[in-house]
N, C-alpha and C. Protein backbone atom coordinates (compact mmCIF):
# COMPACT_ATOMS: atom_id res chain seq x y z
N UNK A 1 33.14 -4.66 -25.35
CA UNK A 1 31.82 -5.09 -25.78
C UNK A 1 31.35 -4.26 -26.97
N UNK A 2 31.95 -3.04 -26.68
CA UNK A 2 31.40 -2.06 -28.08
C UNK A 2 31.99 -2.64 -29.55
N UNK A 3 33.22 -3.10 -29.27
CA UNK A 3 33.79 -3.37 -30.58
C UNK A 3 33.03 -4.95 -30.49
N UNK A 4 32.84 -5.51 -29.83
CA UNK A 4 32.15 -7.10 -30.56
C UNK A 4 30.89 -6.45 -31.11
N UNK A 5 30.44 -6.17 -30.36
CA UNK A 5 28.78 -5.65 -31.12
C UNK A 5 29.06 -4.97 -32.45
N UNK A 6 30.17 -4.06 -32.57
CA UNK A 6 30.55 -3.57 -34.00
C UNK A 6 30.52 -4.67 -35.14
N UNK A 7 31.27 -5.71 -34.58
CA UNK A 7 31.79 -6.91 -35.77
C UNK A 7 30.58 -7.75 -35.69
N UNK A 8 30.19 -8.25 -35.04
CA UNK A 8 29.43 -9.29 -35.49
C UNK A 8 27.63 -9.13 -34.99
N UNK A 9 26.96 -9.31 -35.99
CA UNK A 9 25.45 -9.43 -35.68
C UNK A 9 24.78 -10.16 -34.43
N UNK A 10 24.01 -9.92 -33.47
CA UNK A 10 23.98 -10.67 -32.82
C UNK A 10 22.26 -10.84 -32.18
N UNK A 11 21.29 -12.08 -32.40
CA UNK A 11 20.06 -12.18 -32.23
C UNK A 11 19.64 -12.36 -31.48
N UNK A 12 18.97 -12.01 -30.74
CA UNK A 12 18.28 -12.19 -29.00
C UNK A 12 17.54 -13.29 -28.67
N UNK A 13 17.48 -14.19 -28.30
CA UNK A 13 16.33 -14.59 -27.71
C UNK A 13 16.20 -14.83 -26.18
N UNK A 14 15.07 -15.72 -25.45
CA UNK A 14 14.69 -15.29 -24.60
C UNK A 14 13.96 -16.69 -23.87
N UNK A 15 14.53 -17.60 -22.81
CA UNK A 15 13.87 -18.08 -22.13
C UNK A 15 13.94 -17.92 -20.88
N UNK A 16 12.72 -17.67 -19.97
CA UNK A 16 12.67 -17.70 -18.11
C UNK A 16 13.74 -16.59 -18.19
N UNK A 17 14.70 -17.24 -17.35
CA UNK A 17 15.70 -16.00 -16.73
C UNK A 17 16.85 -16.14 -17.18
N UNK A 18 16.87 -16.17 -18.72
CA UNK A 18 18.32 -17.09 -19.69
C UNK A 18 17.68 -16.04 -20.98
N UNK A 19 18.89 -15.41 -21.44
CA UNK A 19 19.03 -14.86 -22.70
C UNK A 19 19.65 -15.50 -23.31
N UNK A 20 19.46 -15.78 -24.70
CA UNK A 20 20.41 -16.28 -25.88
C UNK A 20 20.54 -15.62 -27.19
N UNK A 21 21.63 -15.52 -26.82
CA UNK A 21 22.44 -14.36 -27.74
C UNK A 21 23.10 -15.62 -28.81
N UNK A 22 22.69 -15.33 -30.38
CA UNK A 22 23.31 -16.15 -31.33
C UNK A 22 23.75 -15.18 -32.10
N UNK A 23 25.04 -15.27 -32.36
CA UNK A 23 25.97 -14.64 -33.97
C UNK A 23 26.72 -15.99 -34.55
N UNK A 24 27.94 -15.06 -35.31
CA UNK A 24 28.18 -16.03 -36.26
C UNK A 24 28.90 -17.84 -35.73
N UNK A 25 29.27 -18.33 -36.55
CA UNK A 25 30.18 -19.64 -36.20
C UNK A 25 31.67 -18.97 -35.34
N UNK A 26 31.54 -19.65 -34.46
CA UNK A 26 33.29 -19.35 -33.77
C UNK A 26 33.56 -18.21 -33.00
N UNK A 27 32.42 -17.38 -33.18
CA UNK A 27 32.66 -15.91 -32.02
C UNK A 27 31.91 -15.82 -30.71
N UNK A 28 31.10 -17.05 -30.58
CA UNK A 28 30.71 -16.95 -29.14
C UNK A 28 31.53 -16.43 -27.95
N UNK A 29 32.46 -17.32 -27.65
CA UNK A 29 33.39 -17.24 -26.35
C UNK A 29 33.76 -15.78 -26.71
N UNK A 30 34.22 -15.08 -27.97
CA UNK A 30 34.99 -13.77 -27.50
C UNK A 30 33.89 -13.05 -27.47
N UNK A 31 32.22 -13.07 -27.72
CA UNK A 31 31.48 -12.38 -26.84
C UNK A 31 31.14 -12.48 -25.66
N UNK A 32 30.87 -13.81 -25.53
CA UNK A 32 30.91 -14.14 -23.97
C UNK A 32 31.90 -13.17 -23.07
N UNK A 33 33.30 -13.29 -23.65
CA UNK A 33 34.28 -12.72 -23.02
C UNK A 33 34.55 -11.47 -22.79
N UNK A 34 33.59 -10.53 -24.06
CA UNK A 34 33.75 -8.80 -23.84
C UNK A 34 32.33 -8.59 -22.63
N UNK A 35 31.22 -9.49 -22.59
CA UNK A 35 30.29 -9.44 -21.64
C UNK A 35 30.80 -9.68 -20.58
N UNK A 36 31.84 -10.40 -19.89
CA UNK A 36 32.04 -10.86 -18.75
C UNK A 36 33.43 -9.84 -18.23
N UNK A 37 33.82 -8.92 -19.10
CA UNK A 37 34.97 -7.88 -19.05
C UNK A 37 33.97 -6.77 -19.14
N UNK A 38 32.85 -6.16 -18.93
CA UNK A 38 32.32 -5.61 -19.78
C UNK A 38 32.04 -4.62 -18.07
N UNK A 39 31.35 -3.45 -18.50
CA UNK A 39 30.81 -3.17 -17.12
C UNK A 39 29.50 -3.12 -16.77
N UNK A 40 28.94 -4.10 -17.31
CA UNK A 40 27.65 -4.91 -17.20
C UNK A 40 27.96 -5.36 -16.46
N UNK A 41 26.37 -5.77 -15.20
CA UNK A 41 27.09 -6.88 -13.83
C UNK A 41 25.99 -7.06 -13.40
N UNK A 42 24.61 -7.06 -14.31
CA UNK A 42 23.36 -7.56 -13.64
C UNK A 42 23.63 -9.40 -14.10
N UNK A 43 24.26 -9.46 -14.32
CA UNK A 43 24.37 -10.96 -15.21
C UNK A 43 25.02 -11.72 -14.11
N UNK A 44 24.55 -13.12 -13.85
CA UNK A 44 25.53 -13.69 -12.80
C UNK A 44 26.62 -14.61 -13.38
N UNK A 45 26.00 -15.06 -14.17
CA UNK A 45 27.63 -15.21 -15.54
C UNK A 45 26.81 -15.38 -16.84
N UNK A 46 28.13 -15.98 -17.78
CA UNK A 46 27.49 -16.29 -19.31
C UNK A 46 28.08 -18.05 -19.50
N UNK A 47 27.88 -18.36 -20.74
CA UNK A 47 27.74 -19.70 -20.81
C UNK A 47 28.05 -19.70 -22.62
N UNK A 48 29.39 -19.89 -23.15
CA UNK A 48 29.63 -19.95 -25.05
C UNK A 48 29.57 -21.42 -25.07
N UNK A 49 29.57 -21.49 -26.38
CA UNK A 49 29.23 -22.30 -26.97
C UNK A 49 29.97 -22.03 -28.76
N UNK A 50 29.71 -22.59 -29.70
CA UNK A 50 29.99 -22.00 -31.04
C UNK A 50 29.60 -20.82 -31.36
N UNK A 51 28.26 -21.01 -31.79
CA UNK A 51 27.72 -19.80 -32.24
C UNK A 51 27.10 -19.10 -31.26
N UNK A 52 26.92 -19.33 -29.54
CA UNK A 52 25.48 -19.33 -29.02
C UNK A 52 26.18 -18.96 -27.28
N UNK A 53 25.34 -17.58 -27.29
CA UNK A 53 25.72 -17.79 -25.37
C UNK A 53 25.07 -17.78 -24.57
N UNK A 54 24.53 -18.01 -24.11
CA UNK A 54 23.29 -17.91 -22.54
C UNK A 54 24.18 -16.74 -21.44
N UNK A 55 23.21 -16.05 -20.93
CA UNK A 55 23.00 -15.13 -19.82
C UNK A 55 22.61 -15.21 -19.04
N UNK A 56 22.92 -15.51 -18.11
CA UNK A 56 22.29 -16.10 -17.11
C UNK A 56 21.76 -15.05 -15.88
N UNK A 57 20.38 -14.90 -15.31
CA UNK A 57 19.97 -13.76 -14.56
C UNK A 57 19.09 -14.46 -13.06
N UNK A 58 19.35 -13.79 -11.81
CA UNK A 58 18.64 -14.09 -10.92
C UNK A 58 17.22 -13.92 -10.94
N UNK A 59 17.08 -12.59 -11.68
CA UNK A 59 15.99 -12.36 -11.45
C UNK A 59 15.00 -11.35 -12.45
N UNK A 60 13.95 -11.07 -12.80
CA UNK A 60 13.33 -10.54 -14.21
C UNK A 60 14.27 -8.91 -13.92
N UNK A 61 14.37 -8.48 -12.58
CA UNK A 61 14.47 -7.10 -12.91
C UNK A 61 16.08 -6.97 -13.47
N UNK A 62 16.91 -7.53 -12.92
CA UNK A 62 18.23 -7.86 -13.32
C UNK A 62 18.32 -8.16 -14.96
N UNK A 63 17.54 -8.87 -15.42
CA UNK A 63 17.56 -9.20 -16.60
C UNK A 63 16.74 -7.70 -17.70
N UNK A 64 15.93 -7.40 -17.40
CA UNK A 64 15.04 -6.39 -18.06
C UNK A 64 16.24 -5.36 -17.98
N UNK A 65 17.16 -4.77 -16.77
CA UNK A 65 17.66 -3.77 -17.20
C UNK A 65 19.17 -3.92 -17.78
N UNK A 66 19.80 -5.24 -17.42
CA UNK A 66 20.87 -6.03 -18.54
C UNK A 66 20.39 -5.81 -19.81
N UNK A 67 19.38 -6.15 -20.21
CA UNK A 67 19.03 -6.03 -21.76
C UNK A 67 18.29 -4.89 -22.38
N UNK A 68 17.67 -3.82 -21.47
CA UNK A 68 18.08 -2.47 -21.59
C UNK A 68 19.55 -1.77 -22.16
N UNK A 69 20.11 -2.00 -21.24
CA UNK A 69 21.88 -1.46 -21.27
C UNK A 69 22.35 -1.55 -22.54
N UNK A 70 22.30 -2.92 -22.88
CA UNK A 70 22.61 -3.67 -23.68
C UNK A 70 21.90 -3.60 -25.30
N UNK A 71 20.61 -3.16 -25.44
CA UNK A 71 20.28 -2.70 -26.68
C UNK A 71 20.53 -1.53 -26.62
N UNK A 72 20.67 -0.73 -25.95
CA UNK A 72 21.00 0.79 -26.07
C UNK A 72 22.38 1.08 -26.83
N UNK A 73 23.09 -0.12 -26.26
CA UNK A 73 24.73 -0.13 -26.52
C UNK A 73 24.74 -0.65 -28.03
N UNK A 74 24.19 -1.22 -28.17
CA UNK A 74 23.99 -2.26 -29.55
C UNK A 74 23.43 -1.01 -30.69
N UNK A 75 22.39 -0.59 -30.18
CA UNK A 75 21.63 1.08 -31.21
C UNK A 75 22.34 1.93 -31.60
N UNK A 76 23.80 2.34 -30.65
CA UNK A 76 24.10 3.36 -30.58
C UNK A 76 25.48 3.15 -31.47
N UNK A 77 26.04 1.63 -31.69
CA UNK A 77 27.11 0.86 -32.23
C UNK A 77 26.35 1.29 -33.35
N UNK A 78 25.18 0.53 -34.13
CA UNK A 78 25.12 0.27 -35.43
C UNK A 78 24.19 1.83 -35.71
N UNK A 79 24.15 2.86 -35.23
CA UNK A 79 23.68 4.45 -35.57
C UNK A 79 25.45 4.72 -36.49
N UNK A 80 26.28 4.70 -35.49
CA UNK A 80 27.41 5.69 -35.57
C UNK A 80 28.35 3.96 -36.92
N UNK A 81 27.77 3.34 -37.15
CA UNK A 81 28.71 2.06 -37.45
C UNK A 81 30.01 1.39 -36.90
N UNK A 82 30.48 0.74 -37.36
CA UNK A 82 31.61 0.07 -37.26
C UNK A 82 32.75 0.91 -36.49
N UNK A 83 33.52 0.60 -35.23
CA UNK A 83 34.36 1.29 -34.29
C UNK A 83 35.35 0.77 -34.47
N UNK A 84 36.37 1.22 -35.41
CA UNK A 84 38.00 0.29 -35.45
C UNK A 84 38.70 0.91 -34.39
């Protein structure tokens, strides 16, 4: 997950108990795929698409600290930059 967040930009949004995560054309699924390998596990799965993945959460607290984790991880990628 550290190295997708390295490569590609990725924009948050936010409905009910569904995150949507958009980056570029064609890299959905292999984010989807470092999230679902990832050792994140408030998520009850994800959902790609092209550009676009949904997150799917039971419940607000599950979700609030998924996307905690998860910008922290994202801050700490683009502080130090790019991880080859």
């Amino acid at each position: 997950l550290r190295r997708v967040l390295s490569d590609y930009p990725i924009r948050i949004g936010r409905s009910g108990l569904t995150l949507l995560l958009i980056s570029e054309a064609g890299v959905a699924n292999a984010i989807g795929q470092a999230i679902d390998e990832s050792t994140f596990d408030e998520q009850e799965g994800t959902l790609a698409g092209d550009n676009t993945i949904l997150v799917l959460f039971a419940n607000e607290e599950r979700l609030e600290t998924w996307l905690e984790r998860f910008e922290a991880l994202r801050s700490t990628v683009h502080m130090k930059g790019p991880i080859r």
